[in-house]
Protein backbone atom coordinates (compact mmCIF):
# COMPACT_ATOMS: atom_id res chain seq x y z
CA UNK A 1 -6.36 -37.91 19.68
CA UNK A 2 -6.32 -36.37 23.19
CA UNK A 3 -9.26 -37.20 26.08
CA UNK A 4 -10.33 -34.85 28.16
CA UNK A 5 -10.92 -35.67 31.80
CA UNK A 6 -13.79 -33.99 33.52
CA UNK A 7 -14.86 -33.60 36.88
CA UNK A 8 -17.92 -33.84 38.51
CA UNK A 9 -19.16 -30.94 39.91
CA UNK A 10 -18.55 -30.18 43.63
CA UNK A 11 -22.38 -30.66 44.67
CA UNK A 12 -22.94 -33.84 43.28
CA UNK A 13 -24.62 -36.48 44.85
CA UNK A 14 -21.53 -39.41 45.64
CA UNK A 15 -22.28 -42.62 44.14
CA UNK A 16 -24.12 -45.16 46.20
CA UNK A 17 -22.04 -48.20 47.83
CA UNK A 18 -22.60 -51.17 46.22
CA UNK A 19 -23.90 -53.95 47.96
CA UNK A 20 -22.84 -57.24 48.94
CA UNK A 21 -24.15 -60.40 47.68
CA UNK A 22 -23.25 -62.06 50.87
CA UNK A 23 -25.93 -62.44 53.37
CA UNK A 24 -25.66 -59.89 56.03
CA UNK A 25 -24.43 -62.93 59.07
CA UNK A 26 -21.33 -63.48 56.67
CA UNK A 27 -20.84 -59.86 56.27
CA UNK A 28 -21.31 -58.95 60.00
CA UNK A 29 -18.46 -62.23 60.71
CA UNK A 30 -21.48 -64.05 61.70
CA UNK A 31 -22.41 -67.97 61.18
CA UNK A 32 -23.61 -68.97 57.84
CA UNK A 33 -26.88 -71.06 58.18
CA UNK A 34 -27.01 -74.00 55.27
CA UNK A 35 -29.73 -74.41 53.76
CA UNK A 36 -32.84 -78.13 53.32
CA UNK A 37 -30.42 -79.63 51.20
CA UNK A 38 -27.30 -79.06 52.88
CA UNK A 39 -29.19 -80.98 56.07
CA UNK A 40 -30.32 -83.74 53.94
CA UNK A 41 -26.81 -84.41 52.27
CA UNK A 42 -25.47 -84.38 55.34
CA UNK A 43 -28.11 -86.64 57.44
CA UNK A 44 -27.34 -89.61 54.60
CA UNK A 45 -23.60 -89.10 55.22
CA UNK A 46 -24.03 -89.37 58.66
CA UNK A 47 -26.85 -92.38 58.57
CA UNK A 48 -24.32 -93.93 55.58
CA UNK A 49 -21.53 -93.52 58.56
CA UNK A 50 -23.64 -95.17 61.55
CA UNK A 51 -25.02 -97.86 59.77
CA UNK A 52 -21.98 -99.90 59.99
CA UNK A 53 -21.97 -99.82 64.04
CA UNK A 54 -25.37 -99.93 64.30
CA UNK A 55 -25.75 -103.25 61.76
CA UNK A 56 -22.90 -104.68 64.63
CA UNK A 57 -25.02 -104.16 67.38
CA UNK A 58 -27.77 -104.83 65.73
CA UNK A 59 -25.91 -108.70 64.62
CA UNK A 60 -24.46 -108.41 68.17
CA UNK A 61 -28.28 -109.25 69.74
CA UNK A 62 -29.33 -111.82 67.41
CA UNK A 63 -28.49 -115.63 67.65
CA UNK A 64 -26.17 -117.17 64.83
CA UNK A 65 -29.21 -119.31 63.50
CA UNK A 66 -31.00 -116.01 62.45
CA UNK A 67 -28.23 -114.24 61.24
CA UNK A 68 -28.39 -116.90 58.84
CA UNK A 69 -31.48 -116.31 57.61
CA UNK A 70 -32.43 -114.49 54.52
CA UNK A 71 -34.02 -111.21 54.73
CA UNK A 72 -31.06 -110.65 57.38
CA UNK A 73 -32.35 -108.88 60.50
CA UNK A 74 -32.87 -105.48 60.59
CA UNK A 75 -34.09 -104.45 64.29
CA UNK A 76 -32.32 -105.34 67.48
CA UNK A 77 -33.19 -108.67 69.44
CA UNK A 78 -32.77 -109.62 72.88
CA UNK A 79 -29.46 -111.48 73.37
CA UNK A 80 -27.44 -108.69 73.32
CA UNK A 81 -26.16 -108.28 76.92
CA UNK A 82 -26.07 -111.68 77.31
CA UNK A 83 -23.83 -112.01 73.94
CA UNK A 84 -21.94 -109.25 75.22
CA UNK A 85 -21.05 -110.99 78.51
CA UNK A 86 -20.37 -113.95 76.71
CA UNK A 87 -17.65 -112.14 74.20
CA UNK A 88 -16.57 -110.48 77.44
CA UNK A 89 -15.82 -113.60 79.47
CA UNK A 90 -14.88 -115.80 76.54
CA UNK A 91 -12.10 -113.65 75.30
CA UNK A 92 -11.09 -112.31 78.44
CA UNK A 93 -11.53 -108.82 77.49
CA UNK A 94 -11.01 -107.21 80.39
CA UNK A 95 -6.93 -107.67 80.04
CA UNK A 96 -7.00 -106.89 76.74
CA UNK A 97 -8.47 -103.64 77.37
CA UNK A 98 -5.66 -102.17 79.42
CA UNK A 99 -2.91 -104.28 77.74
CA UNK A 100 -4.32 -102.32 74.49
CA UNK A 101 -4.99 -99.15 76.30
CA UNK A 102 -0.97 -99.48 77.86
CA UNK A 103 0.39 -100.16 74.47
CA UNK A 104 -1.75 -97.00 72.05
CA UNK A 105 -1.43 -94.68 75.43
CA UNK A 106 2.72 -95.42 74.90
CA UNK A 107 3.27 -95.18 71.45
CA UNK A 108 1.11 -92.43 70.76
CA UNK A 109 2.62 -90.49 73.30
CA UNK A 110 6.13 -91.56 72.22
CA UNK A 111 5.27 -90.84 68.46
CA UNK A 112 3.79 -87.07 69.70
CA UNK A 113 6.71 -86.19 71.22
CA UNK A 114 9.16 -87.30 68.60
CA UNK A 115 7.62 -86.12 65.76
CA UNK A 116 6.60 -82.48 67.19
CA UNK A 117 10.62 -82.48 67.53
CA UNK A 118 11.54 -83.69 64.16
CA UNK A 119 9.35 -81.65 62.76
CA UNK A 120 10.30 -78.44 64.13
CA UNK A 121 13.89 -79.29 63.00
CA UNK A 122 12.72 -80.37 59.26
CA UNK A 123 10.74 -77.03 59.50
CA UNK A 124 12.80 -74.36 61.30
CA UNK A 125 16.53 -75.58 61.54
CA UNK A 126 19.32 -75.17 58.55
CA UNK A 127 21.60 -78.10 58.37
CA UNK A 128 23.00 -80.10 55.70
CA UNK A 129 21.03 -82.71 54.17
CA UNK A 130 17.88 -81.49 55.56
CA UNK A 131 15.81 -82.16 52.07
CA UNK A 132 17.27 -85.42 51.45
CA UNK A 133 16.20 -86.54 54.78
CA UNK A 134 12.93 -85.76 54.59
CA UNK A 135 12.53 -86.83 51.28
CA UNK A 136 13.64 -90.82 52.81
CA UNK A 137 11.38 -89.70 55.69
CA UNK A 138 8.55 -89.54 53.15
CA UNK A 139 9.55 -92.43 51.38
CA UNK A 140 9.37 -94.56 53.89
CA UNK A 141 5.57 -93.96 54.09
CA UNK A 142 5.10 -95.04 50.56
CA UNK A 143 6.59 -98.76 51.82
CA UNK A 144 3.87 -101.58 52.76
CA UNK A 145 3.91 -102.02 56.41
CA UNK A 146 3.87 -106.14 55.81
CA UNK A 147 7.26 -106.36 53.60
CA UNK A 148 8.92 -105.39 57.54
CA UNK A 149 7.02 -108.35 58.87
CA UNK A 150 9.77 -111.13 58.62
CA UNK A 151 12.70 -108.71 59.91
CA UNK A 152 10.55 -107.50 62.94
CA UNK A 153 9.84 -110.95 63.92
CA UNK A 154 13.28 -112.34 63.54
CA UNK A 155 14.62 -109.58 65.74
CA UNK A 156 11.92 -110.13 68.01
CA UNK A 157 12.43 -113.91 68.37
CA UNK A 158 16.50 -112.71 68.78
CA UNK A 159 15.50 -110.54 71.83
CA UNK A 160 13.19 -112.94 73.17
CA UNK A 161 9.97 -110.69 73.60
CA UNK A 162 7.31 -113.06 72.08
CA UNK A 163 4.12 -112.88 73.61
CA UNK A 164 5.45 -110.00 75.30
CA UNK A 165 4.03 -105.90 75.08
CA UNK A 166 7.11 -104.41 74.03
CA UNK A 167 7.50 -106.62 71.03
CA UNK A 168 4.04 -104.60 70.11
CA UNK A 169 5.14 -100.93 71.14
CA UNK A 170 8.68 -101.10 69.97
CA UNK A 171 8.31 -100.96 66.28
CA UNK A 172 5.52 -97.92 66.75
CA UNK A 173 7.31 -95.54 68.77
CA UNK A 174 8.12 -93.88 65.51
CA UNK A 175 5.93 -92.66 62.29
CA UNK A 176 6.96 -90.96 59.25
CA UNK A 177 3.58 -89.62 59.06
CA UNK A 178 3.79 -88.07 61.96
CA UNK A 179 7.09 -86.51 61.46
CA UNK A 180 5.48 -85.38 58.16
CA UNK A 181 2.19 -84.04 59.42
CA UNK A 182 3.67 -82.05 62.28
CA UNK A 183 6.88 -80.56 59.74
CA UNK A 184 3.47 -79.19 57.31
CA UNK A 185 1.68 -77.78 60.54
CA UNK A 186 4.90 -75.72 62.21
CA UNK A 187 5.92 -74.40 59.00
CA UNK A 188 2.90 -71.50 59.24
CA UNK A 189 2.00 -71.60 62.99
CA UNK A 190 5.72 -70.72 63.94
CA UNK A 191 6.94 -67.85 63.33
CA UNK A 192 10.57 -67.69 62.89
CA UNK A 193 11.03 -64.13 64.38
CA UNK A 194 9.70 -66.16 67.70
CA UNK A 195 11.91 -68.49 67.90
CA UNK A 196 15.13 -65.86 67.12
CA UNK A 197 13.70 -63.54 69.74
CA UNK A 198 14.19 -66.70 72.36
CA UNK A 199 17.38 -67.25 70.55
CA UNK A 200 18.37 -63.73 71.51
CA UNK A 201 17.55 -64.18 74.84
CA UNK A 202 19.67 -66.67 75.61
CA UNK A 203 17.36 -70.35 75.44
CA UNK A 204 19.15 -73.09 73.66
CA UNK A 205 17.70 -75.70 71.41
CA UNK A 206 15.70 -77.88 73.80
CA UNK A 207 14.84 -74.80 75.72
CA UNK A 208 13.17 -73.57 72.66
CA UNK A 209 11.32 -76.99 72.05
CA UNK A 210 9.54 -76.74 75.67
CA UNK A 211 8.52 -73.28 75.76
CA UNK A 212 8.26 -72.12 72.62
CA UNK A 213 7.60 -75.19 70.26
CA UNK A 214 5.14 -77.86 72.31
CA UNK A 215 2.80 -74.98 73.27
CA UNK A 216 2.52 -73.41 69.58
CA UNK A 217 2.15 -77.38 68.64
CA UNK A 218 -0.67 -78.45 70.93
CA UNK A 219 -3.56 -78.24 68.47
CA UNK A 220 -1.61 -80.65 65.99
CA UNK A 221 -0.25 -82.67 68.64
CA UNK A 222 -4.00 -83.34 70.40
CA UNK A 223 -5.31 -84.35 66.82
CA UNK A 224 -2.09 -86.84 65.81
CA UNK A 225 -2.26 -88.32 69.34
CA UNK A 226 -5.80 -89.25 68.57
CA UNK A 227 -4.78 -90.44 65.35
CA UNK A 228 -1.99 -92.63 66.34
CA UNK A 229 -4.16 -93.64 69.52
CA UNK A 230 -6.90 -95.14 66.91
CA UNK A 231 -4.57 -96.70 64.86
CA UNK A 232 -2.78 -98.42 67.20
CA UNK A 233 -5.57 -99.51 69.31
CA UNK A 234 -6.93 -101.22 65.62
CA UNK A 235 -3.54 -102.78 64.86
CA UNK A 236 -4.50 -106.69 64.10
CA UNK A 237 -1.63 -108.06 61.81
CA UNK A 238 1.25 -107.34 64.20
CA UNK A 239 -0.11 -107.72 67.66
CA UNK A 240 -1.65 -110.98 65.80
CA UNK A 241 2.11 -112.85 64.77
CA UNK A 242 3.33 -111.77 68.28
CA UNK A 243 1.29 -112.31 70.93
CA UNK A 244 -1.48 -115.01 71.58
CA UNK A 245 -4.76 -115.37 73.10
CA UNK A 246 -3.62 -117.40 76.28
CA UNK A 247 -0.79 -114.84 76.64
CA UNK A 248 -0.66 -111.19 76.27
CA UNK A 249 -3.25 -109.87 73.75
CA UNK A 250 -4.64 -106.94 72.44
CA UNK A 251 -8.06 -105.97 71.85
CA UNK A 252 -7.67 -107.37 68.11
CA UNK A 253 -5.99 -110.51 69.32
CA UNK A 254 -8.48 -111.54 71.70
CA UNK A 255 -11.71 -110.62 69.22
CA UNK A 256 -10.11 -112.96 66.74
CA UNK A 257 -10.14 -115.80 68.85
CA UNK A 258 -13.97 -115.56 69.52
CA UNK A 259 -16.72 -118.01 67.80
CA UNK A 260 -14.26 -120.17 66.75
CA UNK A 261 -15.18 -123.82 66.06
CA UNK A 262 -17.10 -125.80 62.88
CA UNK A 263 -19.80 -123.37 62.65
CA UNK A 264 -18.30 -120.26 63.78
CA UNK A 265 -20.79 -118.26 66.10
CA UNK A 266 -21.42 -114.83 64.45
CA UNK A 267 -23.41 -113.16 66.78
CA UNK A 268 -20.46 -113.61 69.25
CA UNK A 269 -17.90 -111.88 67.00
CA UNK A 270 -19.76 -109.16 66.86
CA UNK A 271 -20.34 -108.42 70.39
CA UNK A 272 -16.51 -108.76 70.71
CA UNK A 273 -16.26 -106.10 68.35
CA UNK A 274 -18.70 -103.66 69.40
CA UNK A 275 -17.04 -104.22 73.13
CA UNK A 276 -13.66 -103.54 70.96
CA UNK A 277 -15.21 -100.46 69.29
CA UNK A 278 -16.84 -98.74 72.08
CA UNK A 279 -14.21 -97.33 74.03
CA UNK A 280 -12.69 -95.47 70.76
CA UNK A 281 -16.28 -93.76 70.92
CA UNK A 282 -16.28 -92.62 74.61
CA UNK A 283 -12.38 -91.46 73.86
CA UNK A 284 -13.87 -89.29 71.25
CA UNK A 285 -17.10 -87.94 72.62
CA UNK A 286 -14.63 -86.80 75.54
CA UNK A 287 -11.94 -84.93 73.48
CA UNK A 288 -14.03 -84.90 69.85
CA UNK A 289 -14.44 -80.99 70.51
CA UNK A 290 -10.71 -80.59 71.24
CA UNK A 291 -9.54 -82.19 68.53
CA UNK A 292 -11.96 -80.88 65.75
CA UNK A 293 -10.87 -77.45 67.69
CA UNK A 294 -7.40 -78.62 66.86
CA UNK A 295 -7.75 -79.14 63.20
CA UNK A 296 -9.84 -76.04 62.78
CA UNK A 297 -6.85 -73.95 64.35
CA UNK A 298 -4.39 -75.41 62.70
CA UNK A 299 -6.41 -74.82 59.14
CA UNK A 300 -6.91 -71.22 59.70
CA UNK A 301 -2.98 -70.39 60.91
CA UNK A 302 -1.86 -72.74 57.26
């Protein structure tokens, strides 16, 4: 059985386009505008996601004897400048701010720099036991942070650093995560006929890192430095076994010696840690657009 193929003759109309179901802003490359729902979803994830600071300053302007009280309180009193002066004062915040702001400005800077290069070399250099490496590399993330405890603080009691910064910064210079995160990102925003062009022309290894690696980097490099930043800046169980409140201490340290006493005074612990929290915020309202920026970049180039 044969088919015959016809043609259609030479003044016929051609057949319409068909149309796309996407709305004509997506079509142009325009912005796509969400719809009531999409705003209310996303109003109770953002009230779910404020209550928790807001509930702090709320506790934060209240005495201890109503905090006690049941319905707790819901709207802001007036002791909260003077609670905040008192958490200030009492836990001598003021040092603890730039001892904190010394010690996440080092390591995340450290951890930046040294992971941006170990991950280029996990993603763009051939050597022997490259995948074995970064499988221990990974590894190492899936270890709890508190079984290195006891060997951290016997070699810091050997070197003598108690109550002493570096006893804090050494053990974060480095992070597997970090190594991991920026080996995922250079493996699609490098290109390897970039880097054997420079290797044509002459640049060695580190010469390549510099001009060629950092600057392709910088979006993933802004959003882990803001990462490690907040993480270190939140450490407690560390900075906690090595430094004390009389000596040296972070933001954590010094929050965790407030209200202390029989009855332990509440309201005062939370003023500590809204004055603990609030600089994090201002960090991010500053670079917030840079980073999200970052992430956004880095998404569309993977």
């Amino acid at each position: 059985m044969t088919t015959t193929l016809t043609k259609p003759p030479a003044d016929a109309a051609p057949e319409p386009p068909r149309r796309s179901r996407l709305p004509r802003s997506a079509r142009a490359g325009g912005t796509l505008h969400a719809g009531p729902i999409a705003y209310v979803i996303l109003a109770l994830f953002t009230m779910g996601s404020l209550f928790p600071l807001v509930w702090t300053a709320i506790a934060a302007s209240r005495d201890n004897q109503r905090l006690a009280q049941t319905p707790p309180p819901f709207w802001f009193g007036s002791n909260l400048f003077d609670n905040l002066d008192l958490a200030w004062n009492d836990a001598n915040l003021g040092e603890a701010f730039l001892n904190t702001t010394f010690v996440a400005g080092v390591s995340a800077a450290t951890i930046v720099v040294l992971s941006t290069i170990a991950g280029f070399a996990f993603a763009k250099l051939r050597f022997r036991g490259r995948s074995a490496l970064m499988l221990i590399v990974i590894g190492t993330m899936m270890v709890p942070p508190q079984l290195s405890v006891i060997p951290l603080y016997m070699m810091v009691a050997e070197l003598d650093w108690s109550d002493q910064l570096q006893a804090v910064i050494l053990p974060s210079l480095v992070s597997a995560f970090g190594v991991f995160f920026m080996r995922q990102y250079l493996l699609q925003a490098l290109p390897d006929e970039l880097i054997e062009a420079a290797r044509v022309d002459g640049a060695s290894s580190w010469r390549v890192v510099w001009h060629i690696v950092f600057p392709a980097a910088r979006p993933a490099m802004a959003v882990l430095g803001m990462l490690m930043f907040v993480q270190t800046w939140n450490d407690f169980l560390w900075p906690f076994l090595v430094l004390s409140q009389n000596g040296n201490p972070t933001v954590q340290v010094a929050v965790a010696g407030l209200g202390r006493g029989y009855t332990p005074d509440q309201s005062l612990i939370m003023a500590g840690a809204l004055l603990g929290t609030l600089p994090l915020l201002v960090v991010f309202a500053i670079f917030g657009k840079q980073i999200v920026g970052g992430i956004m970049q880095g998404a569309v180039k993977g």
